[in-house]
N, C-alpha and C. Protein backbone atom coordinates (compact mmCIF):
# COMPACT_ATOMS: atom_id res chain seq x y z
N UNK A 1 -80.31 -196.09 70.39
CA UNK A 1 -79.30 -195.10 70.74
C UNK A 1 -79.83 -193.72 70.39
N UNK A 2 -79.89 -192.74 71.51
CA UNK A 2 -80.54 -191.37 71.27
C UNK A 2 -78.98 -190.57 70.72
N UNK A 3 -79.33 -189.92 69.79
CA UNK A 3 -78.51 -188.76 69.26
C UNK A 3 -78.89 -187.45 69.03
N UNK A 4 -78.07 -186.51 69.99
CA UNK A 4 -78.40 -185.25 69.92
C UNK A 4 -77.28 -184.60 69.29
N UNK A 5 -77.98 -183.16 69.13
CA UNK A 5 -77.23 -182.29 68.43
C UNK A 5 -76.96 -180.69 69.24
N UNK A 6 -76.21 -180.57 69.30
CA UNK A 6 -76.20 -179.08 70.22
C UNK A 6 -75.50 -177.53 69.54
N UNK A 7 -76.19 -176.96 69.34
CA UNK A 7 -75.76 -175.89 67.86
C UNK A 7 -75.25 -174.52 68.84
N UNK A 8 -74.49 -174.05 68.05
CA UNK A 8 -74.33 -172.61 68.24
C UNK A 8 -72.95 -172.04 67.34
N UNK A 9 -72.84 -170.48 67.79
CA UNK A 9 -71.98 -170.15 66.66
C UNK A 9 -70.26 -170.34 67.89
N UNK A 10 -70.39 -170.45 69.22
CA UNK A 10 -69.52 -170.80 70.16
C UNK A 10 -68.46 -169.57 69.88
N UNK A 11 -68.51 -168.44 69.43
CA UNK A 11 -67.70 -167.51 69.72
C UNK A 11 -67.61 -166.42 70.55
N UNK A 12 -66.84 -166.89 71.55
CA UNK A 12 -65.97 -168.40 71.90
C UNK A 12 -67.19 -168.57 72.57
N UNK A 13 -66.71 -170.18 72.68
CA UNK A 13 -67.39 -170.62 73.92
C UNK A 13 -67.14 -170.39 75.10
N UNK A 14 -68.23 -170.46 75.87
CA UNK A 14 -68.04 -169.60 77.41
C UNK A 14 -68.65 -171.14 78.48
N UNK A 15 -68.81 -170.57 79.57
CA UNK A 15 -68.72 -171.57 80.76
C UNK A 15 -70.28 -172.08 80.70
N UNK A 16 -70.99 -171.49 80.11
CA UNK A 16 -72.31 -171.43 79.80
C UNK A 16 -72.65 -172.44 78.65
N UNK A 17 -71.79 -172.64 77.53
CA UNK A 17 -72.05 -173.41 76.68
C UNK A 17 -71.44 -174.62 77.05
N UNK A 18 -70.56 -174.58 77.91
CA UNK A 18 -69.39 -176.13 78.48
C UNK A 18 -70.59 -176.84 79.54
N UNK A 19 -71.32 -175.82 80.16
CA UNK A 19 -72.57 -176.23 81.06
C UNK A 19 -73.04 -177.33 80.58
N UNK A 20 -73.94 -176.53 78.84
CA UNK A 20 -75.58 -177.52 78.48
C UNK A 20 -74.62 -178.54 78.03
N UNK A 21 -73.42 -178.49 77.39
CA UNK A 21 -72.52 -180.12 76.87
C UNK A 21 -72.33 -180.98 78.04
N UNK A 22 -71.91 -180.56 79.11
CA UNK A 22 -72.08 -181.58 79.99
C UNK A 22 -72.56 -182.38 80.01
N UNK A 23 -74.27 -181.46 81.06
CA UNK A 23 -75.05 -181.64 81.63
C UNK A 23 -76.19 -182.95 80.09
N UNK A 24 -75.86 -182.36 78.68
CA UNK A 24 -76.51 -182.62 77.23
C UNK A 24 -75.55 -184.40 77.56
N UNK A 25 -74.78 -184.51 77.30
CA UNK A 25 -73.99 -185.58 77.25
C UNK A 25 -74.54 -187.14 78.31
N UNK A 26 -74.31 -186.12 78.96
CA UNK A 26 -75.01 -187.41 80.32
C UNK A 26 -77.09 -187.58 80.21
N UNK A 27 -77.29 -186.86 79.31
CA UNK A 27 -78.82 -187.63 78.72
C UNK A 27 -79.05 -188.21 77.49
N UNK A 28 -77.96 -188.17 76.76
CA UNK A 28 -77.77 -188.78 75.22
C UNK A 28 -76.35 -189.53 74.88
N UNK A 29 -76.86 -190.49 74.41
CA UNK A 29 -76.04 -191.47 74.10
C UNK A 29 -74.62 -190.73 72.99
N UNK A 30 -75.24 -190.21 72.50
CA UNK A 30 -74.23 -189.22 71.39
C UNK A 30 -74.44 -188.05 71.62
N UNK A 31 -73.98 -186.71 71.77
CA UNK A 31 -73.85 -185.86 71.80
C UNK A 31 -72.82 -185.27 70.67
N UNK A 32 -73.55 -184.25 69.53
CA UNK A 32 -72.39 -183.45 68.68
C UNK A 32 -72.78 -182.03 68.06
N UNK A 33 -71.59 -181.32 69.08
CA UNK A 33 -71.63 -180.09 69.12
C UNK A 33 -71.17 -179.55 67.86
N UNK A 34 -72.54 -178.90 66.93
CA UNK A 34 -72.51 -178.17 65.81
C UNK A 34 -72.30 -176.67 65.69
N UNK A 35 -71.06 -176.25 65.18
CA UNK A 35 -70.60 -174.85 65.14
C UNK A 35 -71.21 -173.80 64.02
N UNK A 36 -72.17 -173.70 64.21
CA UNK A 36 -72.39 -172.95 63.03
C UNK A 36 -71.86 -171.83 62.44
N UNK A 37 -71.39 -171.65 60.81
CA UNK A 37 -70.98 -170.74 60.29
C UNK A 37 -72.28 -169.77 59.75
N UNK A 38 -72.18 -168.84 60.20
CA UNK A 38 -72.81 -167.79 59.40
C UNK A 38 -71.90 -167.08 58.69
N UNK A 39 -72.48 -166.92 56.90
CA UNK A 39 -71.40 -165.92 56.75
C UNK A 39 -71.84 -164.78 56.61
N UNK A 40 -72.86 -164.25 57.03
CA UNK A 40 -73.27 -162.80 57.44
C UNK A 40 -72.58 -162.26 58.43
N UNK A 41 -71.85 -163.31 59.03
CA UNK A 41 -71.06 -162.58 60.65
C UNK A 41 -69.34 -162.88 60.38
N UNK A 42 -68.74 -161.87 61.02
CA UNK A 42 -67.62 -161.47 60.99
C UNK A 42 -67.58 -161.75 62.39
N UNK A 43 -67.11 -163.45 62.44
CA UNK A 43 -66.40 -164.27 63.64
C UNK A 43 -65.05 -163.43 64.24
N UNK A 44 -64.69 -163.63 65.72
CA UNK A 44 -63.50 -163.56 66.37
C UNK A 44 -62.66 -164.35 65.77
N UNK A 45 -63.28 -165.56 65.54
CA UNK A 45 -62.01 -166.98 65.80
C UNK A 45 -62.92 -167.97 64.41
N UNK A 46 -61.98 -168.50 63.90
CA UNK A 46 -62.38 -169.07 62.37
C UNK A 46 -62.97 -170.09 62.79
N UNK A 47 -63.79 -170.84 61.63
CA UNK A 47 -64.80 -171.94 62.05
C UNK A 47 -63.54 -173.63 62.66
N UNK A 48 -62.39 -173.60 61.96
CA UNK A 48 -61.13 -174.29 62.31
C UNK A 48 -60.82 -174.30 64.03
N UNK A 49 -60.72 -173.05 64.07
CA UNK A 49 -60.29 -172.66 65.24
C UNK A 49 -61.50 -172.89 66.27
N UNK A 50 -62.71 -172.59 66.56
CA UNK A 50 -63.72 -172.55 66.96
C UNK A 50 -63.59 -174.52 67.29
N UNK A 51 -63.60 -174.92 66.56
CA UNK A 51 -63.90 -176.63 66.01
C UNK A 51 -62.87 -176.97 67.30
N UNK A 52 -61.51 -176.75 66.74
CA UNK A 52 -60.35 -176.89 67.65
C UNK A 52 -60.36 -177.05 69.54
N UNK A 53 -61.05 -175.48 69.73
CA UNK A 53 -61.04 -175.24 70.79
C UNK A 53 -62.42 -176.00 71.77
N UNK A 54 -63.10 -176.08 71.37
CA UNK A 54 -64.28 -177.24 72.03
C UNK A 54 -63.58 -178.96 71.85
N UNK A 55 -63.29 -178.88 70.61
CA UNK A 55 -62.69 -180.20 70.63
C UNK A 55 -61.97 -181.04 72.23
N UNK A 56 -60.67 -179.81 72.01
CA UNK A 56 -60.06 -180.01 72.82
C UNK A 56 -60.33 -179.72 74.36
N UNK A 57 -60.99 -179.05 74.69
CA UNK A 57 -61.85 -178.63 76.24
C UNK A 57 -62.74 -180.41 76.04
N UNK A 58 -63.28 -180.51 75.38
CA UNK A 58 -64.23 -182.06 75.62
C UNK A 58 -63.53 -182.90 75.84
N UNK A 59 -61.49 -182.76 74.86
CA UNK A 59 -60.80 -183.98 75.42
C UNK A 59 -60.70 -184.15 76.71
N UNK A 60 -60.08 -182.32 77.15
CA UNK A 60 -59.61 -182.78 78.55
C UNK A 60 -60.82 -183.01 79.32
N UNK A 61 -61.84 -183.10 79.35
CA UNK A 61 -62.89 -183.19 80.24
C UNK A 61 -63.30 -185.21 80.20
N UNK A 62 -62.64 -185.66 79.10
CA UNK A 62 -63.28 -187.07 78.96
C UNK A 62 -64.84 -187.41 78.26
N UNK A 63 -65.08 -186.38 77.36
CA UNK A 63 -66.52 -186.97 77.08
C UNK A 63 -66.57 -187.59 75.77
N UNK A 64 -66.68 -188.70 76.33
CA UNK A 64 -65.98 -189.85 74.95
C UNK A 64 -67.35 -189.86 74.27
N UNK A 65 -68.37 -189.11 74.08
CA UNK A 65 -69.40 -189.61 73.38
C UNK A 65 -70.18 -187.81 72.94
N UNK A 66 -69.26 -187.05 73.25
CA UNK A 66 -68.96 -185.85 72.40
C UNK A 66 -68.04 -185.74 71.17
N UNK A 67 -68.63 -185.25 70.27
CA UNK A 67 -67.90 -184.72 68.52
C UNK A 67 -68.20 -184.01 68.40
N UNK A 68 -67.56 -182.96 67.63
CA UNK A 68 -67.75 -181.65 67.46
C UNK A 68 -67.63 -181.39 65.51
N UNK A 69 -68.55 -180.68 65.28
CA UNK A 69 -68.72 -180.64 63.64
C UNK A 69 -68.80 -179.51 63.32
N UNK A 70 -68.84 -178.94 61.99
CA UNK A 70 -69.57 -177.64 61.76
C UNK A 70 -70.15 -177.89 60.41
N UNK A 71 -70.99 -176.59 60.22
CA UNK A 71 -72.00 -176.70 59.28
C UNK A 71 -72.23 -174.92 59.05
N UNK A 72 -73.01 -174.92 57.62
CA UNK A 72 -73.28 -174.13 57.04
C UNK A 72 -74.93 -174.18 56.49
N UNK A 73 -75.76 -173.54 56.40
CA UNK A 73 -76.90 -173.48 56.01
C UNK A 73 -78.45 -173.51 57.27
N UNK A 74 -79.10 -174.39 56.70
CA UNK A 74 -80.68 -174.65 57.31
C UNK A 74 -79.84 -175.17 58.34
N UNK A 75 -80.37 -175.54 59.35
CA UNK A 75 -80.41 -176.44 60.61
C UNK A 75 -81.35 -177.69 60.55
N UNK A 76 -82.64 -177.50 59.99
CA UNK A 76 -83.51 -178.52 59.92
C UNK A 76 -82.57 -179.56 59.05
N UNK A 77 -81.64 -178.78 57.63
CA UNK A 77 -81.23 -179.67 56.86
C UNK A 77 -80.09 -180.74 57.35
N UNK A 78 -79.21 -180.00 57.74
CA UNK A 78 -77.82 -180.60 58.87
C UNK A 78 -78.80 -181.73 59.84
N UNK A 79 -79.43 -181.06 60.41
CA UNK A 79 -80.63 -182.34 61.48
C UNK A 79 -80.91 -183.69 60.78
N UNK A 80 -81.95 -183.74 59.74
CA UNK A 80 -82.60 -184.34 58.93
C UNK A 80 -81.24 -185.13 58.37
N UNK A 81 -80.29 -184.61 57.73
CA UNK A 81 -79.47 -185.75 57.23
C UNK A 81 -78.49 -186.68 58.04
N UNK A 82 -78.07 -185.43 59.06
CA UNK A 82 -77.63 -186.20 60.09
C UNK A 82 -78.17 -187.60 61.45
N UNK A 83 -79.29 -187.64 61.00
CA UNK A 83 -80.17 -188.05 61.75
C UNK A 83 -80.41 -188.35 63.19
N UNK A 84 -80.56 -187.16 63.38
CA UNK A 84 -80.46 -186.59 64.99
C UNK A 84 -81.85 -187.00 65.56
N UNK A 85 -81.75 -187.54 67.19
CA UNK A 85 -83.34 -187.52 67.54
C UNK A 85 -83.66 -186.48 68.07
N UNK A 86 -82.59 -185.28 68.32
CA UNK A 86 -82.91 -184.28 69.79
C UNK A 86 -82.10 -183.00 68.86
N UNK A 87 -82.45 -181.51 69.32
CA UNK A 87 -82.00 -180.84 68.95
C UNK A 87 -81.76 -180.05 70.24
N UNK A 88 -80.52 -179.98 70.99
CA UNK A 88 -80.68 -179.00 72.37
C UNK A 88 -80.72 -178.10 72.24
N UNK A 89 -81.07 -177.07 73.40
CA UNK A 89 -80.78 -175.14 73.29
C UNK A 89 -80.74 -175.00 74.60
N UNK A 90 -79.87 -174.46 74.92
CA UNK A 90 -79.54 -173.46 76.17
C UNK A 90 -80.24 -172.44 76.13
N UNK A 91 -81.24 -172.19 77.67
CA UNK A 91 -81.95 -171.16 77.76
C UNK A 91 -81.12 -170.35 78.78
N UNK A 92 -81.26 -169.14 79.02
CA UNK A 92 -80.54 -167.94 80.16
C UNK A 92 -81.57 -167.56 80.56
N UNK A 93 -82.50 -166.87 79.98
CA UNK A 93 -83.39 -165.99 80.42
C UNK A 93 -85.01 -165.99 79.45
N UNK A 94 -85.71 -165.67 79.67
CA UNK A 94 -87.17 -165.71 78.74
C UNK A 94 -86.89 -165.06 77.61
N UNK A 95 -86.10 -164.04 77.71
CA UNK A 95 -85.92 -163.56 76.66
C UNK A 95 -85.43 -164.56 75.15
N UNK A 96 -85.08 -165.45 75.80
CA UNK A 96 -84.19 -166.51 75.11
C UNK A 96 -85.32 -167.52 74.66
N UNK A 97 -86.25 -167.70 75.51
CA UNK A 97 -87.18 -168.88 75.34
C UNK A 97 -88.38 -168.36 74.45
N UNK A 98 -88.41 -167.03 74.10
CA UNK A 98 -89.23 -166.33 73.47
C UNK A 98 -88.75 -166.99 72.03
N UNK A 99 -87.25 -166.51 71.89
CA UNK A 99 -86.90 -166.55 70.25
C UNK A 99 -87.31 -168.42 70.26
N UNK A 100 -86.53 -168.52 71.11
CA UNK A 100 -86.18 -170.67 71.13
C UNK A 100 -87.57 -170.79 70.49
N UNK A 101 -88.70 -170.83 71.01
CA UNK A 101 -89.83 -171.61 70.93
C UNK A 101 -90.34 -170.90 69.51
N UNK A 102 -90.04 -170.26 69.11
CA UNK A 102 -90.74 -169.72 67.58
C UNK A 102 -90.15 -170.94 66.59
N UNK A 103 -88.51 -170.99 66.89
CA UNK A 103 -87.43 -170.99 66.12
C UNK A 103 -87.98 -172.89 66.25
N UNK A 104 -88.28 -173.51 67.74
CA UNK A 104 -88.77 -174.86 67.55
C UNK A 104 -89.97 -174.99 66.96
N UNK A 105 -90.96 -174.67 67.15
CA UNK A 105 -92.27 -174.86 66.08
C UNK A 105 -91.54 -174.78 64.73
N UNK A 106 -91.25 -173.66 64.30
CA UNK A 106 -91.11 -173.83 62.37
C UNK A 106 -89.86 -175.24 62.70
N UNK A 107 -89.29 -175.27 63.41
CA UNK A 107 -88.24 -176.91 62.89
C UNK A 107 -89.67 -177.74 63.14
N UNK A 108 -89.66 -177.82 64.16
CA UNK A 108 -90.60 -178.78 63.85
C UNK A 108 -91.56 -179.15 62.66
N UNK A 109 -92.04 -177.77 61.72
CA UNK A 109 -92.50 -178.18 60.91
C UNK A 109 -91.23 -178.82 59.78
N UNK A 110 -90.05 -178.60 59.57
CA UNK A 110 -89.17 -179.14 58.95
C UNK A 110 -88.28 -180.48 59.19
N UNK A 111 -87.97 -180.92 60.44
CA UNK A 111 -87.39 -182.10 60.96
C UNK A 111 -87.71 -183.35 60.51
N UNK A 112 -87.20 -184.43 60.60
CA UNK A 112 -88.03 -185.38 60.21
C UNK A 112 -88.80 -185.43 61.39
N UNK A 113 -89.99 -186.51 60.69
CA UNK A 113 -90.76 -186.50 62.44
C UNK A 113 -89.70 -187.91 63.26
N UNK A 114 -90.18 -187.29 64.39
CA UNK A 114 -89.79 -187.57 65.88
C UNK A 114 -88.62 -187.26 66.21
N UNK A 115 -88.35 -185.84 65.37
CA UNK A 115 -87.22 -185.22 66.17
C UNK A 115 -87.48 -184.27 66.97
N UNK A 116 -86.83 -183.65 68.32
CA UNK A 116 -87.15 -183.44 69.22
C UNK A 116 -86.25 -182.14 69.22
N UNK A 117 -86.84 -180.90 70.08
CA UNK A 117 -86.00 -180.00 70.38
C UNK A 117 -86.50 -180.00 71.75
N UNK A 118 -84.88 -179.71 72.90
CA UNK A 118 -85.29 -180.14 73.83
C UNK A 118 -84.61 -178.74 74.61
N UNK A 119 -84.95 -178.46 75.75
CA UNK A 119 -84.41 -177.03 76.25
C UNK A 119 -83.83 -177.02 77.64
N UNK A 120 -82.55 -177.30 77.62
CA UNK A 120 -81.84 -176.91 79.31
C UNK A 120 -81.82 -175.67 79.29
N UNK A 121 -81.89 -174.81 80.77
CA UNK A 121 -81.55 -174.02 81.70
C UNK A 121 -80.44 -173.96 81.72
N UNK A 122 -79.86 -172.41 81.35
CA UNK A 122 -78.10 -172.76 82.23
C UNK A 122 -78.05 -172.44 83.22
N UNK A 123 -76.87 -172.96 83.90
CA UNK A 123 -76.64 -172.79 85.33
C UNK A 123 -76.78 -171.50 85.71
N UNK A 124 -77.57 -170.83 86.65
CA UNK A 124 -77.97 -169.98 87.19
C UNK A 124 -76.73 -169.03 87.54
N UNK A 125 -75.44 -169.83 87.66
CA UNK A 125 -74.34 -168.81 87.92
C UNK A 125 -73.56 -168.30 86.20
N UNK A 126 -74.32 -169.35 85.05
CA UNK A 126 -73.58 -168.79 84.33
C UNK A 126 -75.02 -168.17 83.05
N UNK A 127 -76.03 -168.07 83.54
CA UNK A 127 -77.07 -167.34 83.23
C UNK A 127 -76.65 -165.67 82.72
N UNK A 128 -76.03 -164.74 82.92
CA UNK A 128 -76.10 -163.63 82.57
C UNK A 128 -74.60 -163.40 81.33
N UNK A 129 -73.95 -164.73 81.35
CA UNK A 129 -72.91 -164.75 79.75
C UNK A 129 -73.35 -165.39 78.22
N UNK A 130 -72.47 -164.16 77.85
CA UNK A 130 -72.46 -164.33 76.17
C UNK A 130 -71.53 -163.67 75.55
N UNK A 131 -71.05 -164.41 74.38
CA UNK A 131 -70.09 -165.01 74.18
C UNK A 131 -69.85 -163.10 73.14
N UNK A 132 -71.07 -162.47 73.26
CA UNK A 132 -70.73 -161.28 72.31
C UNK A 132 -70.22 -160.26 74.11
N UNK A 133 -71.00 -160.50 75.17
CA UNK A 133 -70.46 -159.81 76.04
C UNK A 133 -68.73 -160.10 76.51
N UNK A 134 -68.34 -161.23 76.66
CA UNK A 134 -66.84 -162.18 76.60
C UNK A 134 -66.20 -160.99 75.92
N UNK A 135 -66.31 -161.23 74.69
CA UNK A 135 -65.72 -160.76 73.43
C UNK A 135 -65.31 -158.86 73.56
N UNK A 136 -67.04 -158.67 74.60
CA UNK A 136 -66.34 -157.04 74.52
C UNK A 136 -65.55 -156.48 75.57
N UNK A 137 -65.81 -156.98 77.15
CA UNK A 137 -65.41 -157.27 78.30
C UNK A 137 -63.77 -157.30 77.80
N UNK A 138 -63.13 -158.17 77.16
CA UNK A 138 -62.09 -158.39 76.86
C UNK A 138 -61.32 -157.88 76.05
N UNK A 139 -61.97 -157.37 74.69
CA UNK A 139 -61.28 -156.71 74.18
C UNK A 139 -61.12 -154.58 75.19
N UNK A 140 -61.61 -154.68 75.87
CA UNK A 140 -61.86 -153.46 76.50
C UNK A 140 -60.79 -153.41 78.17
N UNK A 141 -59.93 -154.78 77.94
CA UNK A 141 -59.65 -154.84 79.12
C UNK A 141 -59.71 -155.59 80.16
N UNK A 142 -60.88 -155.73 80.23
CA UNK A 142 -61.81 -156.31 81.34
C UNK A 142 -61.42 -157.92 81.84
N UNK A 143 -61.45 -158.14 82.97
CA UNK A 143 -61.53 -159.68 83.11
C UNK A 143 -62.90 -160.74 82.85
N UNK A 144 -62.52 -161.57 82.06
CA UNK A 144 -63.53 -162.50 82.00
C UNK A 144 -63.09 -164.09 82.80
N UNK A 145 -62.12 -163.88 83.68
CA UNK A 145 -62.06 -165.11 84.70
C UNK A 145 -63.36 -166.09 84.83
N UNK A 146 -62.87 -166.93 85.16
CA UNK A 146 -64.65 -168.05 85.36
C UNK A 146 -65.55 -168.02 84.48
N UNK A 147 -65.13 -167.43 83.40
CA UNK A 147 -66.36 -167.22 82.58
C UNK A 147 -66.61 -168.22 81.16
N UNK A 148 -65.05 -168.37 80.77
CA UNK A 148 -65.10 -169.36 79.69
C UNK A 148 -63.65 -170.03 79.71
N UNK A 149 -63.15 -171.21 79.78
CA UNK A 149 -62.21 -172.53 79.82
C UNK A 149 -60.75 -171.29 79.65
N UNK A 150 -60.05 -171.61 80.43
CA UNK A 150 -59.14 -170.72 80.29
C UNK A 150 -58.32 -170.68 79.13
N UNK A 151 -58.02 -172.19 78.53
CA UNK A 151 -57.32 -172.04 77.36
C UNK A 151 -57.85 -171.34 76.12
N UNK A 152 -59.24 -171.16 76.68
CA UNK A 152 -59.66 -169.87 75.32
C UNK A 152 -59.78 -168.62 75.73
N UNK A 153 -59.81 -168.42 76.74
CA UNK A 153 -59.65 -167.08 77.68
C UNK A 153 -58.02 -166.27 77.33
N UNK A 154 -57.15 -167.35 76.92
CA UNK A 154 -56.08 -166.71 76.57
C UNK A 154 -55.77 -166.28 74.95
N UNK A 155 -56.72 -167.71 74.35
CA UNK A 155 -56.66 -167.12 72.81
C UNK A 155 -57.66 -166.01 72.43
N UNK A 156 -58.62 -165.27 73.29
CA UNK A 156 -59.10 -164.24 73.21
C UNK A 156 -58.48 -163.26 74.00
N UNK A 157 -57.53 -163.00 74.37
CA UNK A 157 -57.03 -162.22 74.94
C UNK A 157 -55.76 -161.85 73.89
N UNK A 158 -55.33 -162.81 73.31
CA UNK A 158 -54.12 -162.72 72.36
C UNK A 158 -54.85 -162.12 71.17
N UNK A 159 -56.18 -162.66 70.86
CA UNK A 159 -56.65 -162.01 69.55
C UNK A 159 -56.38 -160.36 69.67
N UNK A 160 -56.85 -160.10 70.83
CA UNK A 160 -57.60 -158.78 70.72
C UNK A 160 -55.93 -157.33 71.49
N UNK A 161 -55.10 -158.45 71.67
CA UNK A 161 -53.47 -157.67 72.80
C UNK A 161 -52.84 -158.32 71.75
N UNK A 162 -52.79 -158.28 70.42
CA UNK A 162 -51.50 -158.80 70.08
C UNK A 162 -50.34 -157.36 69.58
């Protein structure tokens, strides 16, 4: 049984991160989407809330072999104990595959061996979002339609119009 792991800080998650879970799900037997807390960063939406809202977008979607966790610290360490075979990353642009591939060599020197970091493409239509552009788009007004699951499209809209 292959088990992957799919990381990010998901604030919020956008149509871009609902993409690589999909598309991540239907090549691994387990799939579990890790929220990472940084506490250097001053989140929109609490690590609870964050947890919540993927949770529930995976219910309604049916992906019975998606979980959603969060974590604090190393990544190699969360990996290694969790005993993951795959580590995914969503790429957008080179710019992205620049940091990715630094960031996979040093895991790699930390992982156990034969763990894997593996790299989807996002969908070409949802290639130019992020979740810090979402965040400003919206608080400024702006529509972010199609861009991220609507039921969080409204709890970022309430954050920022209350």
């Amino acid at each position: 049984m292959k088990r992957a792991l799919y990381t990010g800080s998901f604030d919020p998650m956008t149509n871009g991160h609902l993409d690589i879970i999909k598309r991540a799900s239907r090549m691994f037997d387990e799939l579990v989407v890790g929220v990472i807390v940084n506490p250097n960063k001053s989140p929109l939406f609490t690590r609870e809330e964050r947890v919540r809202q993927i949770e529930d977008i995976v219910g309604e979607l049916g992906l019975s072999n998606v979980t959603v966790d969060s974590f604090q610290g190393l990544l190699a360490d969360y990996v290694n104990a969790g005993g993951f075979d795959a580590v995914v990353r969503g790429l957008r642009a080179t710019s992205d595959f620049e940091y990715e591939i630094q960031m996979a060599q040093m895991n790699a020197c930390l992982f156990n061996p034969g763990t894997e970091s593996v790299f989807l493409m996002t969908s070409p239509r949802y290639s130019f979002i992020s979740s810090s552009m979402i965040k400003e788009v919206v608080s400024l007004g702006g529509s972010a339609d199609g861009l991220v699951p609507v039921s969080i499209l409204e709890e970022i809209k309430n954050k920022f119009h209350r």
